[in-house]
PDB file of N, CA and C in Angstrom:
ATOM      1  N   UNK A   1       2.565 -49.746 120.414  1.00  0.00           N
ATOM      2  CA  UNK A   1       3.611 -48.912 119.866  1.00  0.00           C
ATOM      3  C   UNK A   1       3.414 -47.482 120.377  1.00  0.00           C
ATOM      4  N   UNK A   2       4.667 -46.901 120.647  1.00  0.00           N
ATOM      5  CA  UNK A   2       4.252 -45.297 121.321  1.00  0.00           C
ATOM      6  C   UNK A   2       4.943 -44.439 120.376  1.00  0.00           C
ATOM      7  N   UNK A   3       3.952 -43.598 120.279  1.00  0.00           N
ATOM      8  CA  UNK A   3       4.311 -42.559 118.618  1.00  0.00           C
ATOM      9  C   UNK A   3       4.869 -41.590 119.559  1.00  0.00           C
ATOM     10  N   UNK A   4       6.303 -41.170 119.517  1.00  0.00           N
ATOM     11  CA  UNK A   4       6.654 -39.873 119.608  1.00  0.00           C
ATOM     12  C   UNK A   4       6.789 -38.813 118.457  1.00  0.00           C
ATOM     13  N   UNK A   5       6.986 -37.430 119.455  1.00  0.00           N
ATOM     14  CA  UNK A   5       6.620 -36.480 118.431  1.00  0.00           C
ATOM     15  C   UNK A   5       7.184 -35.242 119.122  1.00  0.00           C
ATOM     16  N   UNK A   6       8.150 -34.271 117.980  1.00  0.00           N
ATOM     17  CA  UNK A   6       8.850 -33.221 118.429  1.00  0.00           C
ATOM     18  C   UNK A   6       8.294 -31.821 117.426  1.00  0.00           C
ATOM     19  N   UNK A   7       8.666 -31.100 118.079  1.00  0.00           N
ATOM     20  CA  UNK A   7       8.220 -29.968 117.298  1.00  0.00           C
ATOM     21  C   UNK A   7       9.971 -29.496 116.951  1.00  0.00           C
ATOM     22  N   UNK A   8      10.099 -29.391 115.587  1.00  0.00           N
ATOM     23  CA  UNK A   8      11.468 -28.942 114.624  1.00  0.00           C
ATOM     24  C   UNK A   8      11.462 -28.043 114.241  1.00  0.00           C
ATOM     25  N   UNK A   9      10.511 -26.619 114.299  1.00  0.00           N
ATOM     26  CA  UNK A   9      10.618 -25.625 113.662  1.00  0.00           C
ATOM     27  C   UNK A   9       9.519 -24.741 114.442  1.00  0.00           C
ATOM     28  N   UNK A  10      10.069 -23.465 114.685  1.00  0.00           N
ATOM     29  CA  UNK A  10       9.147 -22.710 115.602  1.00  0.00           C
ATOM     30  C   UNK A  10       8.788 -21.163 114.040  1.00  0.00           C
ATOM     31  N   UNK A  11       8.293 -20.866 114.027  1.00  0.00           N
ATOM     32  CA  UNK A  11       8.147 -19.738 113.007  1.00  0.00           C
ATOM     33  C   UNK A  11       7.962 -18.491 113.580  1.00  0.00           C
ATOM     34  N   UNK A  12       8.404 -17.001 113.056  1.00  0.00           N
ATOM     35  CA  UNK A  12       8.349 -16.086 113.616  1.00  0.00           C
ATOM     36  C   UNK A  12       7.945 -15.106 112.463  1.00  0.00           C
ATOM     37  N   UNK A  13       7.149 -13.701 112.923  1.00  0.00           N
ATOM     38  CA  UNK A  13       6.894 -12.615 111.900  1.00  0.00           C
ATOM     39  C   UNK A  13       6.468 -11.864 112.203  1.00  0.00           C
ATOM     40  N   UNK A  14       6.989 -10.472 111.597  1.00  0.00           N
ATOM     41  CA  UNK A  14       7.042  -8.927 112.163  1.00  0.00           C
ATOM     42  C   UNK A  14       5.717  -8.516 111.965  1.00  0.00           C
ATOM     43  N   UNK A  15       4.801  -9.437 110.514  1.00  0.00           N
ATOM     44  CA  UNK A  15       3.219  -9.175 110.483  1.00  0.00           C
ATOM     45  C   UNK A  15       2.430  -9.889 111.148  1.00  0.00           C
ATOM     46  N   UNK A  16       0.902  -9.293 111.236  1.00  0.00           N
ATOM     47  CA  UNK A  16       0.189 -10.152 111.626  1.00  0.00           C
ATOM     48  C   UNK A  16       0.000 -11.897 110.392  1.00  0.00           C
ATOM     49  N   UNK A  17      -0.368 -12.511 111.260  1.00  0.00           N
ATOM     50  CA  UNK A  17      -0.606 -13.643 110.397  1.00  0.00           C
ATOM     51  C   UNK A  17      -1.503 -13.925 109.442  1.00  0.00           C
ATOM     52  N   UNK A  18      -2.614 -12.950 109.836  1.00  0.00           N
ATOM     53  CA  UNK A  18      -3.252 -13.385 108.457  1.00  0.00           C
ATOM     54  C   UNK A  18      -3.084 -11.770 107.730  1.00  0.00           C
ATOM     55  N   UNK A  19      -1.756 -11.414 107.618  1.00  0.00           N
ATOM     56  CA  UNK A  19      -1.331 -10.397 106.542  1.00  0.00           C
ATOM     57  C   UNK A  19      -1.025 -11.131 105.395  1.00  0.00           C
ATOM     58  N   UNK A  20      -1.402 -10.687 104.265  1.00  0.00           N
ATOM     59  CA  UNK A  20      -1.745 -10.967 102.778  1.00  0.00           C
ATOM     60  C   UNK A  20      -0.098 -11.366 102.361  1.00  0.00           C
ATOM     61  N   UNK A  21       1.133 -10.716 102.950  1.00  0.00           N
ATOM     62  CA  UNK A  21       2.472 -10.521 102.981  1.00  0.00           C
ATOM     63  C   UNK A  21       3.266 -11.441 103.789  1.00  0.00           C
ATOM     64  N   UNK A  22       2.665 -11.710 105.090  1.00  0.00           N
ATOM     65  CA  UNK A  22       3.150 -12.856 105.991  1.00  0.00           C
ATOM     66  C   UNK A  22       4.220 -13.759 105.417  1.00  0.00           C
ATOM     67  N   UNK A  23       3.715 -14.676 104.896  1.00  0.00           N
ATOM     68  CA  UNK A  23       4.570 -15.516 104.720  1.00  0.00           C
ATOM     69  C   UNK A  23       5.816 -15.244 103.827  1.00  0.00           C
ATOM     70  N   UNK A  24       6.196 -14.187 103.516  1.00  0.00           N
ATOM     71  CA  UNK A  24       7.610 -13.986 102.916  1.00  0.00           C
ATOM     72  C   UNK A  24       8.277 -13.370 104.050  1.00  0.00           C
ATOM     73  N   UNK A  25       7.796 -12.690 105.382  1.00  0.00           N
ATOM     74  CA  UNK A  25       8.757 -12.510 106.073  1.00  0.00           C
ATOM     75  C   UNK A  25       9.256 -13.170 107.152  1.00  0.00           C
ATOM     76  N   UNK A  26       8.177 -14.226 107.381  1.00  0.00           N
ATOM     77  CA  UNK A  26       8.363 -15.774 108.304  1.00  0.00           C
ATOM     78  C   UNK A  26      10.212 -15.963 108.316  1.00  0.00           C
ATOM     79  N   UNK A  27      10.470 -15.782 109.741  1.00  0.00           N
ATOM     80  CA  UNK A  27      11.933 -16.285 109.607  1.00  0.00           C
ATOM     81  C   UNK A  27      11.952 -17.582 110.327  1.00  0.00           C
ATOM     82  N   UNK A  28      12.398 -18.783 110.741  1.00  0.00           N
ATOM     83  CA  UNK A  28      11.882 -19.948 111.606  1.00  0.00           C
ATOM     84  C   UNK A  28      13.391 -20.297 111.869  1.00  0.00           C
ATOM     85  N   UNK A  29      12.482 -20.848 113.148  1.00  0.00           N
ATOM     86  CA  UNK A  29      14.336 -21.378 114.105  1.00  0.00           C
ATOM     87  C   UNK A  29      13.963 -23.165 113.725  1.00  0.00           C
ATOM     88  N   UNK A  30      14.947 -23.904 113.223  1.00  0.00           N
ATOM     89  CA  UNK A  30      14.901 -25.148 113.112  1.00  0.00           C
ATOM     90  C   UNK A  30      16.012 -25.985 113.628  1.00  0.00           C
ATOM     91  N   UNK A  31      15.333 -27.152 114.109  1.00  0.00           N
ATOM     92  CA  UNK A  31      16.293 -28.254 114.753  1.00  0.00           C
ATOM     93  C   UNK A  31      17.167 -28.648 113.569  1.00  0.00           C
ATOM     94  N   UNK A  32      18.499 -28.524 113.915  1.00  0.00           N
ATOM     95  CA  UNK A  32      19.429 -29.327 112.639  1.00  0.00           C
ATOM     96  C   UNK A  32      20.403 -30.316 113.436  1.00  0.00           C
ATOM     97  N   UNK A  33      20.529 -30.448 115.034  1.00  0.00           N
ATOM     98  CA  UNK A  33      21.346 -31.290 115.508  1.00  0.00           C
ATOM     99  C   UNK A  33      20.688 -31.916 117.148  1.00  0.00           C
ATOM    100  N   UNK A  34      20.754 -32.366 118.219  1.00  0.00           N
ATOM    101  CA  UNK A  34      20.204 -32.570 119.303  1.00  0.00           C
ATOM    102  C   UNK A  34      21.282 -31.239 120.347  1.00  0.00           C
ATOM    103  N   UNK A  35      20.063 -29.885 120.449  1.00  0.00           N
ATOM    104  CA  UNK A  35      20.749 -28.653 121.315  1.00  0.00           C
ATOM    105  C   UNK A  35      21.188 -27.534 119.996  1.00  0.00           C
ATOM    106  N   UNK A  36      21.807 -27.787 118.650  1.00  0.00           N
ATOM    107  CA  UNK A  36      21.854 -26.931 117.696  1.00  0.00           C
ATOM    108  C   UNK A  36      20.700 -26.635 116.542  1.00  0.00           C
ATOM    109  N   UNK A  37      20.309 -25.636 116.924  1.00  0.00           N
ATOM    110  CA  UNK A  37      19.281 -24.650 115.919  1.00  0.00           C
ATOM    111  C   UNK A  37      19.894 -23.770 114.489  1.00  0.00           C
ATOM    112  N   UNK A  38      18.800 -23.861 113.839  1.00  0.00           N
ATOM    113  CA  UNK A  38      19.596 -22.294 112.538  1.00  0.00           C
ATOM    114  C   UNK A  38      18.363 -22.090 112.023  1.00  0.00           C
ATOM    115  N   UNK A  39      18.843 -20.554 112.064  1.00  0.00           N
ATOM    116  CA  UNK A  39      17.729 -19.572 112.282  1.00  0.00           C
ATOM    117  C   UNK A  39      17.413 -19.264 110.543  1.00  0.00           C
ATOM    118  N   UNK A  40      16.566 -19.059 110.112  1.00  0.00           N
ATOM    119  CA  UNK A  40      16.353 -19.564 108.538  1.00  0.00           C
ATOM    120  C   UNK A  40      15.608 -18.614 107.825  1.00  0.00           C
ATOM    121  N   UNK A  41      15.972 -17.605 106.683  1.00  0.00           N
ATOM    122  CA  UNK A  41      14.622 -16.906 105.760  1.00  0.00           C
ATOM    123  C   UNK A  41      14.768 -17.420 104.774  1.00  0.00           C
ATOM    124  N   UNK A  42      13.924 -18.118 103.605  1.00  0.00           N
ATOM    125  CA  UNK A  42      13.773 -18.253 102.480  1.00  0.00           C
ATOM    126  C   UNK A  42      15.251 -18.953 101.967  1.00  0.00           C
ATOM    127  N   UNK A  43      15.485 -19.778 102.804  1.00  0.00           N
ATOM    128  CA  UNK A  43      16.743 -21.008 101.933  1.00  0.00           C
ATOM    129  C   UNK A  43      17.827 -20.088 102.361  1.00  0.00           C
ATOM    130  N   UNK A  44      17.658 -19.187 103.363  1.00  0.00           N
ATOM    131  CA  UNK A  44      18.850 -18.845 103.714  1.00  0.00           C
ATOM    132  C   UNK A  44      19.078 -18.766 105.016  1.00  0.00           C
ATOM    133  N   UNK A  45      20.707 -19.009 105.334  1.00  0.00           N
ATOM    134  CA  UNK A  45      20.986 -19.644 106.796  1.00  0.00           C
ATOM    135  C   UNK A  45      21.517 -17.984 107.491  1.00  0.00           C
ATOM    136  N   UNK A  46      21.021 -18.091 108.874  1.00  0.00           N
ATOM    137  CA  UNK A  46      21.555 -16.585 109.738  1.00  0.00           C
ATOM    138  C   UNK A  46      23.314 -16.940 110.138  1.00  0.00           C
ATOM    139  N   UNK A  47      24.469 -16.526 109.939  1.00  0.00           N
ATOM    140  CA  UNK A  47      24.848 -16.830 110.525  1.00  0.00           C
ATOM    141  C   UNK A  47      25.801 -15.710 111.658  1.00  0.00           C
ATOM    142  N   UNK A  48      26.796 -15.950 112.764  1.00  0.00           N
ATOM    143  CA  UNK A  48      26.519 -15.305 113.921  1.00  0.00           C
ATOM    144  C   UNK A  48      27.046 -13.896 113.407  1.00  0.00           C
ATOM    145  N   UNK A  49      27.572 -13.233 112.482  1.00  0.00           N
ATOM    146  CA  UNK A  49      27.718 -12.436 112.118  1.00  0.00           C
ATOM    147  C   UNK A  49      26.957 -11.304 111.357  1.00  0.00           C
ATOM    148  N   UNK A  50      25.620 -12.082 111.010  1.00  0.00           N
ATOM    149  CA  UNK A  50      24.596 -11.406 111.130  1.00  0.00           C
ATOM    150  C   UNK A  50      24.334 -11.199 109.216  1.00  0.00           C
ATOM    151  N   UNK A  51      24.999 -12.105 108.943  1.00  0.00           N
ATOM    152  CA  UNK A  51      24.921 -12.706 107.653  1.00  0.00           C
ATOM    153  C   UNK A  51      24.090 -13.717 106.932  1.00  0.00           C
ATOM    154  N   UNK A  52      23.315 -13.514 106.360  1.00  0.00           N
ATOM    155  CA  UNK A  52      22.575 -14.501 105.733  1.00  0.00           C
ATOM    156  C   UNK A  52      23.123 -15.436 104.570  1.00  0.00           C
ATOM    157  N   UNK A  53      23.413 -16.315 104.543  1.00  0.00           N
ATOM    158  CA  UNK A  53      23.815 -17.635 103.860  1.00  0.00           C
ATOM    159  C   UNK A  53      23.207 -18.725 103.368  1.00  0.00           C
ATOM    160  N   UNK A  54      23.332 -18.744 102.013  1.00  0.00           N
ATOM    161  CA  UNK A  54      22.443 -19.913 101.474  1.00  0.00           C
ATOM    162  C   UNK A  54      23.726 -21.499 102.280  1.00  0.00           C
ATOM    163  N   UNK A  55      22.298 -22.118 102.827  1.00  0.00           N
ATOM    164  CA  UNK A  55      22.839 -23.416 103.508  1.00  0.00           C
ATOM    165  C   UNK A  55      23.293 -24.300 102.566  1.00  0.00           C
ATOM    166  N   UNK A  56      24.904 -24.545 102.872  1.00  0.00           N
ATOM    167  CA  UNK A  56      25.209 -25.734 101.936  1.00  0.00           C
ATOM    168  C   UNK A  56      24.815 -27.238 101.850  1.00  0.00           C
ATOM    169  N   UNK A  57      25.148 -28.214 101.366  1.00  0.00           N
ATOM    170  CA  UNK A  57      24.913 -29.492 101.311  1.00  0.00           C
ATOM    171  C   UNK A  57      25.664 -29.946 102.489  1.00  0.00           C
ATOM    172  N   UNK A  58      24.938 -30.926 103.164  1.00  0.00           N
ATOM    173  CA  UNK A  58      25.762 -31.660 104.694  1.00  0.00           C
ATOM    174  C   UNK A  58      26.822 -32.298 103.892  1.00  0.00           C
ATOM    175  N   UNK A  59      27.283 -32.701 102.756  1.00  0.00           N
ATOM    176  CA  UNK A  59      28.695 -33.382 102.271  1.00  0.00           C
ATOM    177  C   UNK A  59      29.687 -31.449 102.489  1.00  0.00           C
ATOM    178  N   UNK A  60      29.029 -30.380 102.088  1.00  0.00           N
ATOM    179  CA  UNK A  60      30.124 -29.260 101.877  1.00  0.00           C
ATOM    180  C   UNK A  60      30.302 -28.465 103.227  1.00  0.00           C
ATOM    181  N   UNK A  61      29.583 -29.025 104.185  1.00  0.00           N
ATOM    182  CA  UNK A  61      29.415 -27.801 105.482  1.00  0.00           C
ATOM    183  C   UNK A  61      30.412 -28.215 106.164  1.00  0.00           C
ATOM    184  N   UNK A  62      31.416 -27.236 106.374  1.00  0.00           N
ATOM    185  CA  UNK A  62      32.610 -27.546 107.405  1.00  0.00           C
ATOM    186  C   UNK A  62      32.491 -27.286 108.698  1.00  0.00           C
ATOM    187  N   UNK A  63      33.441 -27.486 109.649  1.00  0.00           N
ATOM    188  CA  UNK A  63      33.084 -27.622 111.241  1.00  0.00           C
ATOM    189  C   UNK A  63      32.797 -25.743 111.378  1.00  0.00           C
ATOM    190  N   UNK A  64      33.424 -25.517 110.680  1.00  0.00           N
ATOM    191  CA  UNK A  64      34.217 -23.764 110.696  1.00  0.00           C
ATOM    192  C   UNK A  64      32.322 -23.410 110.176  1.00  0.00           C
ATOM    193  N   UNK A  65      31.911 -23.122 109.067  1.00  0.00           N
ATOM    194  CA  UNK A  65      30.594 -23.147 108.651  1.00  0.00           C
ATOM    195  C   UNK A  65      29.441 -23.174 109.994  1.00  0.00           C
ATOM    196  N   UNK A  66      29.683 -25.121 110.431  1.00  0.00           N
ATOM    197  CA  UNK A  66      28.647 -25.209 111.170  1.00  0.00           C
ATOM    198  C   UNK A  66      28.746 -24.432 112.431  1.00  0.00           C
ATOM    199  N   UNK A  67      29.668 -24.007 113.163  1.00  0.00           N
ATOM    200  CA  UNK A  67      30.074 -23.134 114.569  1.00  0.00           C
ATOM    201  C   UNK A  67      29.432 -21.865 114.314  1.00  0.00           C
ATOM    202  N   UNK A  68      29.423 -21.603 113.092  1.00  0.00           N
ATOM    203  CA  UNK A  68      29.264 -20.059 113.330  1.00  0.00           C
ATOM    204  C   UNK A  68      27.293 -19.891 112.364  1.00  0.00           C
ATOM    205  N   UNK A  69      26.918 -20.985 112.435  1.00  0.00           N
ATOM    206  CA  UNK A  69      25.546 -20.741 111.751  1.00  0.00           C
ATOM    207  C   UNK A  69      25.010 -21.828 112.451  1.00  0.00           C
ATOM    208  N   UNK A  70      25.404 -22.355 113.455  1.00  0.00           N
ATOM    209  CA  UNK A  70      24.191 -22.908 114.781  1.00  0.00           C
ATOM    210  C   UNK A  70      24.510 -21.946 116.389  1.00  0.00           C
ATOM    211  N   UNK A  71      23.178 -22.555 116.567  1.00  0.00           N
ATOM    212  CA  UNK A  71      23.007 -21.910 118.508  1.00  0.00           C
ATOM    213  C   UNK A  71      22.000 -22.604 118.692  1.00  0.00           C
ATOM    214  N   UNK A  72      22.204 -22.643 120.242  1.00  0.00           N
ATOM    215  CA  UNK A  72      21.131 -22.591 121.279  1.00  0.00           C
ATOM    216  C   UNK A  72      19.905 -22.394 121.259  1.00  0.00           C
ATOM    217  N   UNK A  73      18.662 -23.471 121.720  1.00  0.00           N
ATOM    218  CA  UNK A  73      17.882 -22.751 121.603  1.00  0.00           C
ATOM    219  C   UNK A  73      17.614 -21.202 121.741  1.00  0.00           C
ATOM    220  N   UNK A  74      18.044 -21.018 123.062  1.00  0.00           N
ATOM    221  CA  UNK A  74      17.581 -19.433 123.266  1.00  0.00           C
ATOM    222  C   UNK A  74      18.594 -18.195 122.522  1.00  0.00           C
ATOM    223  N   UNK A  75      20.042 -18.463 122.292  1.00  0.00           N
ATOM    224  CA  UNK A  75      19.993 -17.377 121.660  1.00  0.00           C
ATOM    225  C   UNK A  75      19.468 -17.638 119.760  1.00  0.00           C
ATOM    226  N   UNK A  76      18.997 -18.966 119.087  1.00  0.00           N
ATOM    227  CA  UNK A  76      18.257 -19.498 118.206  1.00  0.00           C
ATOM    228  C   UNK A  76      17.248 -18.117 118.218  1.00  0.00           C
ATOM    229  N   UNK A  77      16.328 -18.689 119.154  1.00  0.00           N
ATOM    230  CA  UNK A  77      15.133 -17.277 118.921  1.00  0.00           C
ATOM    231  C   UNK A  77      15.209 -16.312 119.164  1.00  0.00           C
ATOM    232  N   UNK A  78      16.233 -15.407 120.152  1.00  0.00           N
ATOM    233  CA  UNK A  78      16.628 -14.190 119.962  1.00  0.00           C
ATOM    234  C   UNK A  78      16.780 -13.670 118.964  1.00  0.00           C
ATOM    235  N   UNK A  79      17.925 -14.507 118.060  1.00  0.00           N
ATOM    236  CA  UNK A  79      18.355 -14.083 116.869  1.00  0.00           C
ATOM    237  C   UNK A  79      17.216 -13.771 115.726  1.00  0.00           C
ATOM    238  N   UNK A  80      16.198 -15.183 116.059  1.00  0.00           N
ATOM    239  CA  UNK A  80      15.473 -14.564 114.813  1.00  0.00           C
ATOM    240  C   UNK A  80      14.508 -14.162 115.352  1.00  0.00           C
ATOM    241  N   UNK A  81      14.263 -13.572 116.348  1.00  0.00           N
ATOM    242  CA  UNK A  81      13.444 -12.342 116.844  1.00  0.00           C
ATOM    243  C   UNK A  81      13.720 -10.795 115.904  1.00  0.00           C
ATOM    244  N   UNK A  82      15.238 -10.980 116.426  1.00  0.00           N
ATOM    245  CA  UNK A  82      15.850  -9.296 115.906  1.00  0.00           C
ATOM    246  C   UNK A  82      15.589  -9.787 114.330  1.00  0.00           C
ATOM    247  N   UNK A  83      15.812 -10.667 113.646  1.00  0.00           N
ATOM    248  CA  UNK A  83      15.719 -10.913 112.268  1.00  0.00           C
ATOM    249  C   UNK A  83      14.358 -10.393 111.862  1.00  0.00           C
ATOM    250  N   UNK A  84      13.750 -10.827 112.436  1.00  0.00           N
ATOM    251  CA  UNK A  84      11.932  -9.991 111.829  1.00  0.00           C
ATOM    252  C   UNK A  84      12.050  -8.796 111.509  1.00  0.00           C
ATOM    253  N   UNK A  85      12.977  -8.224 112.468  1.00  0.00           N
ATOM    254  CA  UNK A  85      12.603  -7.132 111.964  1.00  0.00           C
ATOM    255  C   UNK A  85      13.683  -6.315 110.980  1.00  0.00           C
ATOM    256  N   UNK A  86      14.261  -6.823 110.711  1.00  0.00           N
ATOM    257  CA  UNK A  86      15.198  -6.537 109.639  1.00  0.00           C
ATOM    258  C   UNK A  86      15.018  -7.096 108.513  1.00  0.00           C
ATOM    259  N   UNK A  87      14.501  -8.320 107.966  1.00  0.00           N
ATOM    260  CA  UNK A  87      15.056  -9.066 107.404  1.00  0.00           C
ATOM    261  C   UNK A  87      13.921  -8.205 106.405  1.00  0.00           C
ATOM    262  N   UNK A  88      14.545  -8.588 104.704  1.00  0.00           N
ATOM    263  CA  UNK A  88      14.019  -7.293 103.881  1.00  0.00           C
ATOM    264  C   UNK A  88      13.178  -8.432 102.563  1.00  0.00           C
ATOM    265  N   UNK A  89      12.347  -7.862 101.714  1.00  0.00           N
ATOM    266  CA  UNK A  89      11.557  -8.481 100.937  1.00  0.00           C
ATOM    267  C   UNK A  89      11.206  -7.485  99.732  1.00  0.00           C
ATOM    268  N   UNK A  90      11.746  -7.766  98.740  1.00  0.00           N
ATOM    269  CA  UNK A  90      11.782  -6.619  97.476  1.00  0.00           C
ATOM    270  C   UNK A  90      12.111  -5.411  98.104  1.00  0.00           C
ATOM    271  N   UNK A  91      13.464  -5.596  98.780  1.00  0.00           N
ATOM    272  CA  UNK A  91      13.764  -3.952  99.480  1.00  0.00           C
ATOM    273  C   UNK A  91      12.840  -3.469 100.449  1.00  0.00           C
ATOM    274  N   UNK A  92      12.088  -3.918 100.879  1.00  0.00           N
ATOM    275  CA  UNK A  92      11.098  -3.837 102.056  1.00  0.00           C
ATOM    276  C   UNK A  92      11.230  -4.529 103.448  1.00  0.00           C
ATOM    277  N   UNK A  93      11.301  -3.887 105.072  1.00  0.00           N
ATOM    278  CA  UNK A  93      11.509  -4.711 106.214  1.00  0.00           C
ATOM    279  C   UNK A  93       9.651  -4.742 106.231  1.00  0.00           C
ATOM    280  N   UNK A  94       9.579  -5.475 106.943  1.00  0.00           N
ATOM    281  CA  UNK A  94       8.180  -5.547 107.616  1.00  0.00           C
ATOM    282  C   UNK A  94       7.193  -4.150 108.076  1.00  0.00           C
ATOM    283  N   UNK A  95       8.127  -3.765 108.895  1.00  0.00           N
ATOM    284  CA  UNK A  95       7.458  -2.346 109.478  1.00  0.00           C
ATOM    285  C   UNK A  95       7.563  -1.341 108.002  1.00  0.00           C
ATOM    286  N   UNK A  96       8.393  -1.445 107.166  1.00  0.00           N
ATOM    287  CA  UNK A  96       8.626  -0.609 105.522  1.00  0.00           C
ATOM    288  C   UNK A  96       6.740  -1.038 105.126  1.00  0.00           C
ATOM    289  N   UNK A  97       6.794  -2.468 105.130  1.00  0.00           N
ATOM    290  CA  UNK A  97       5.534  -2.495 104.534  1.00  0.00           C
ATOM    291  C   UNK A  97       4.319  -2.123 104.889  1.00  0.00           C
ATOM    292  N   UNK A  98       4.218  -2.417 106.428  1.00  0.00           N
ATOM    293  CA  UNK A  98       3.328  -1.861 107.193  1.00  0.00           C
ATOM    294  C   UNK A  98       2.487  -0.118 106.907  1.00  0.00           C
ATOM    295  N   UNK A  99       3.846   0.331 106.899  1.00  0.00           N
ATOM    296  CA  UNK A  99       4.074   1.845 106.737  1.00  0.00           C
ATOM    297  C   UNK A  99       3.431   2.491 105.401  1.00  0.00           C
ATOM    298  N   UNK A 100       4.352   1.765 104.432  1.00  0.00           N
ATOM    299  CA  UNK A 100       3.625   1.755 103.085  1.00  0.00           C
ATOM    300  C   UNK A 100       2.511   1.429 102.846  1.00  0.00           C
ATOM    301  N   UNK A 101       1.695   0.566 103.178  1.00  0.00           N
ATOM    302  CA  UNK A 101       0.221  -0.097 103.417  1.00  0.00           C
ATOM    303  C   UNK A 101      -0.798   1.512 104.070  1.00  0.00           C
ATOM    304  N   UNK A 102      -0.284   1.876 105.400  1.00  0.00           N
ATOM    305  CA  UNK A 102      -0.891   2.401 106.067  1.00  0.00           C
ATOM    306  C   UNK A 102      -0.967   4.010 105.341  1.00  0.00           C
ATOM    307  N   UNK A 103      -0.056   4.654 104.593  1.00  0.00           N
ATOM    308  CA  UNK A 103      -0.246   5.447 104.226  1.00  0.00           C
ATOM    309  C   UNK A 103      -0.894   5.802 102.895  1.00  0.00           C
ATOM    310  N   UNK A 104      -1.106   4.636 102.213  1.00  0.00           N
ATOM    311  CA  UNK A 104      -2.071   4.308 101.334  1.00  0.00           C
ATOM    312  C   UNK A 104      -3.203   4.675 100.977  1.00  0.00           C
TER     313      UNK A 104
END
């Protein structure tokens, strides 16, 4: 028997990894179709407008929905490239916390 095996989720973050904070600003690009990605923080979907959206149920997601909250791999991780560094956590971006930390 031959075990295949894919990798479905790439993870990304504006901190270092073993920051105490890390994992709330983890944004991750995930496989949801064969070629369509969605770029993801905390149960919420990116979509191309630069909107974050809680992902509906596959019975409620319309064609209109899915067009505009999948991509490509590559612009997939672009997107949540620029997302790191925006994306906010008790009113805080990444570099906010950094900053705050460092002047401490």
């Amino acid at each position: 028997m031959i075990i295949h095996e894919r990798i479905s989720a790439v993870e990304l973050c504006a901190l270092p990894w073993d920051h105490i904070n890390a994992r709330h600003f983890i944004v991750t690009v995930e496989i949801r179709a064969p070629g369509k990605y969605a770029v993801m923080h905390g149960g919420h979907c990116l979509g191309a407008d630069g909107v974050w959206d809680y992902e509906p149920t596959v019975t409620e997601r319309t064609n209109e929905w899915l067009e505009s909250h999948r991509f490509g791999w590559h612009e997939a991780l672009r997107r949540a490239a620029a997302a790191t560094l925006t994306v906010s956590v008790n009113g805080h971006t990444a570099g906010q916390a950094l900053a705050k930390e460092a002047s401490q």
